[in-house]
C-alpha atoms as a PDB file:
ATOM      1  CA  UNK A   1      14.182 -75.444  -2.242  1.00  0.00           C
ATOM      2  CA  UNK A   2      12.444 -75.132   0.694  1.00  0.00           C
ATOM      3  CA  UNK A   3       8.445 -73.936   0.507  1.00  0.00           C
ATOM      4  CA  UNK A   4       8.597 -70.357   0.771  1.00  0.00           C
ATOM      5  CA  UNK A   5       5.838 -68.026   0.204  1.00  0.00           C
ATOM      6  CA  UNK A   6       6.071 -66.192  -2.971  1.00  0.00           C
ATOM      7  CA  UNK A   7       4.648 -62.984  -4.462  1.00  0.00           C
ATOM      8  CA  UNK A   8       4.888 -62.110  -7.770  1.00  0.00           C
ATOM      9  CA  UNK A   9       3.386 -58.193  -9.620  1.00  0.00           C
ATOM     10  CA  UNK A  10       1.523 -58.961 -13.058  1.00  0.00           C
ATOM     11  CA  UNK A  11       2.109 -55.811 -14.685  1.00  0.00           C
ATOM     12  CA  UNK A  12      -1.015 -56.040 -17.423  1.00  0.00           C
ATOM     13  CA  UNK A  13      -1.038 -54.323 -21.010  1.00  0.00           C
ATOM     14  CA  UNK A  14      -3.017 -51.197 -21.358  1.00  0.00           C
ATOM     15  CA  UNK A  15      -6.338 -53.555 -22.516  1.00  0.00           C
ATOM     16  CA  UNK A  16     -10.166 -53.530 -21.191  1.00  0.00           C
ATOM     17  CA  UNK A  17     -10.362 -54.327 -17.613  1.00  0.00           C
ATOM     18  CA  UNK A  18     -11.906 -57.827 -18.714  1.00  0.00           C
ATOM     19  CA  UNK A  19      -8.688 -58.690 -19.415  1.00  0.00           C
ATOM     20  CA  UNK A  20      -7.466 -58.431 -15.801  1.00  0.00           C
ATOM     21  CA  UNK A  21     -10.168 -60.292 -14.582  1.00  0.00           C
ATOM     22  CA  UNK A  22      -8.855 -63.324 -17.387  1.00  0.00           C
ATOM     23  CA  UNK A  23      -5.491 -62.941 -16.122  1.00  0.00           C
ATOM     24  CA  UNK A  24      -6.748 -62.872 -12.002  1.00  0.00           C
ATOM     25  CA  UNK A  25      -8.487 -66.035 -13.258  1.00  0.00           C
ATOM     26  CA  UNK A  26      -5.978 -68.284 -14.309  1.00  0.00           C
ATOM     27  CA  UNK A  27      -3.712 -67.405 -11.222  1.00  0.00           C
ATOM     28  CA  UNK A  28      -6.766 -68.280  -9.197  1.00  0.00           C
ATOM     29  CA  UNK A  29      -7.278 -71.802 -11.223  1.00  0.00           C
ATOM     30  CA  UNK A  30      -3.384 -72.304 -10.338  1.00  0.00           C
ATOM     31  CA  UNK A  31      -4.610 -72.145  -6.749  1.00  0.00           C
ATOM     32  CA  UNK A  32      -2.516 -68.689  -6.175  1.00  0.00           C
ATOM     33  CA  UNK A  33      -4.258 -65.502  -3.983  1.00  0.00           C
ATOM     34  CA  UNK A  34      -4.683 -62.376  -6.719  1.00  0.00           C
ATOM     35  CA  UNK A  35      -5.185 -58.860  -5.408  1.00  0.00           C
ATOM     36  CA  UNK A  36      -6.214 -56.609  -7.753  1.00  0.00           C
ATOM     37  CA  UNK A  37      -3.829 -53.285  -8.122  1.00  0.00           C
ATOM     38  CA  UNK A  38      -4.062 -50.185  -9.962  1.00  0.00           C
ATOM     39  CA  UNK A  39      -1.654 -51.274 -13.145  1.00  0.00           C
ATOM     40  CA  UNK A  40      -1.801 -54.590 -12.753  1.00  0.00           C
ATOM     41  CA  UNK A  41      -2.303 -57.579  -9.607  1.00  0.00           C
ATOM     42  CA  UNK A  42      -0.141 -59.443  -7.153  1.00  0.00           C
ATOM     43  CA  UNK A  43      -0.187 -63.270  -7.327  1.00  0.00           C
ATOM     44  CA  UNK A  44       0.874 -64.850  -4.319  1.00  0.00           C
ATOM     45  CA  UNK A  45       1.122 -68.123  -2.848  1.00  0.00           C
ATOM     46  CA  UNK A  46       3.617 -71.458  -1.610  1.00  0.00           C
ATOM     47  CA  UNK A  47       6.891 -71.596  -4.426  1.00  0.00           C
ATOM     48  CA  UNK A  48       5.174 -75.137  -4.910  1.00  0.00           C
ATOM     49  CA  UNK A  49       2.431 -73.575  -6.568  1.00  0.00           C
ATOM     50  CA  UNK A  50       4.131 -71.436  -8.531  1.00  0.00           C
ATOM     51  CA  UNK A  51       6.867 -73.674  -9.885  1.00  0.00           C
ATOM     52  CA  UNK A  52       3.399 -75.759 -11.134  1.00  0.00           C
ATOM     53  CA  UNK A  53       1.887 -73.193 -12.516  1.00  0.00           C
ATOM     54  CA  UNK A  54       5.172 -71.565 -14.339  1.00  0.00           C
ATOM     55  CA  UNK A  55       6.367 -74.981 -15.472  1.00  0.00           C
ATOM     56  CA  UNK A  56       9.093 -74.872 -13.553  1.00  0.00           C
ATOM     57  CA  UNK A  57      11.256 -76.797 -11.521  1.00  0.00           C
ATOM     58  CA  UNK A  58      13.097 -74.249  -9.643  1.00  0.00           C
ATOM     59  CA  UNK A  59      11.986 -70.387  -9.058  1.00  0.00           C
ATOM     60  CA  UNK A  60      14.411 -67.746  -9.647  1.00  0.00           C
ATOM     61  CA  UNK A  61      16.484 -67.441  -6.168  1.00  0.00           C
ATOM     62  CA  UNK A  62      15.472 -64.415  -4.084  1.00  0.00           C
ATOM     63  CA  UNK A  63      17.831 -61.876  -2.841  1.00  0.00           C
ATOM     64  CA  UNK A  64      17.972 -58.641  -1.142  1.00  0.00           C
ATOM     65  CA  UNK A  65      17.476 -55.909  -3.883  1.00  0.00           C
ATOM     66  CA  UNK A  66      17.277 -57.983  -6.951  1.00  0.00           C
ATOM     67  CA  UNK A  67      14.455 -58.226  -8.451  1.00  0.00           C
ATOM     68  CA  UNK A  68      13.527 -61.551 -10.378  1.00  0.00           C
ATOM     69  CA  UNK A  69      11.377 -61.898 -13.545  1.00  0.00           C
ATOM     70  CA  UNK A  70       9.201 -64.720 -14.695  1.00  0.00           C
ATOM     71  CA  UNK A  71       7.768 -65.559 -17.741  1.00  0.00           C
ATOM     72  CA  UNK A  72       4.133 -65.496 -18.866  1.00  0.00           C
ATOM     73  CA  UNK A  73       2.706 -68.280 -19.427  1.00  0.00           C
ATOM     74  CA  UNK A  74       1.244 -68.899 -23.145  1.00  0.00           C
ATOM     75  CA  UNK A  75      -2.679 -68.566 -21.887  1.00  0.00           C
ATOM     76  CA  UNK A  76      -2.114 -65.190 -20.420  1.00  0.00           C
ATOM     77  CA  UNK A  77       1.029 -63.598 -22.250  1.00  0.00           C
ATOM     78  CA  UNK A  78      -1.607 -61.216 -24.507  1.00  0.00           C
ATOM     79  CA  UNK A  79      -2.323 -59.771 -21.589  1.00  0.00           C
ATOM     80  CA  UNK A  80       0.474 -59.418 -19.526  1.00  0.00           C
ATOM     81  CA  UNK A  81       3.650 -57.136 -19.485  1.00  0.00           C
ATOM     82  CA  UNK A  82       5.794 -58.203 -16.749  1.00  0.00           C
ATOM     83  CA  UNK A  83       5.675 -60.842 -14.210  1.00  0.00           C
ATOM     84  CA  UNK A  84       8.430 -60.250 -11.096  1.00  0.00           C
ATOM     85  CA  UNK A  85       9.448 -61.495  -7.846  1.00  0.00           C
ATOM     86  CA  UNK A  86      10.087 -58.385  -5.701  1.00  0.00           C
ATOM     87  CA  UNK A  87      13.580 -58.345  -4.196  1.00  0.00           C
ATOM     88  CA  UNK A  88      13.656 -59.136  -0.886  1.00  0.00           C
ATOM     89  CA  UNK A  89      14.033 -56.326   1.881  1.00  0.00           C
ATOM     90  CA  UNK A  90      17.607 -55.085   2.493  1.00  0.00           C
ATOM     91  CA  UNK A  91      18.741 -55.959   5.848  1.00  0.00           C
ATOM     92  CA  UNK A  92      18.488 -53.103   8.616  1.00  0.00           C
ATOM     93  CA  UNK A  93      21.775 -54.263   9.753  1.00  0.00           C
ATOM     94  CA  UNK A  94      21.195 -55.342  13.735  1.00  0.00           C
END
């Protein structure tokens, strides 16, 4: 697989802010970008680094409209809901 870029949205459990800030942290030790968003963040960052930082050899393949889902890793899974790979766009068709 080639080295795409790859965003994922960390949908967080209803907890204390702190915990986002945890969660933000460990993507950031995993060398991914984290923007904060109202329920939860969006990791991003090469599929190198996230196939490291998931364990994984291969990411989910991305198509248009299907959305992909990843699992949380053990230090952050208190914390964290849902972890997905936005579909890509649909194509406009020119």
């Amino acid at each position: 697989m080639a080295d795409d870029w790859f965003e994922a949205i960390v949908t967080l459990k209803p907890e204390p802010p702190k915990a986002a800030d945890l969660v933000a942290a460990w993507f950031v030790q995993q060398g991914l970008s984290v923007m904060k968003l109202e329920v939860g963040l969006l990791a991003s960052g090469w599929a190198t680094q996230f196939r490291v930082a998931f364990g994984m050899s291969d990411l989910p393949r991305r198509e248009a409209g299907v959305e992909r889902s990843l699992p949380a890793p053990a230090e952050i899974a208190e914390h964290v809901e849902t972890i997905v790979i936005p579909p890509l766009p649909e194509p406009l068709g020119i």
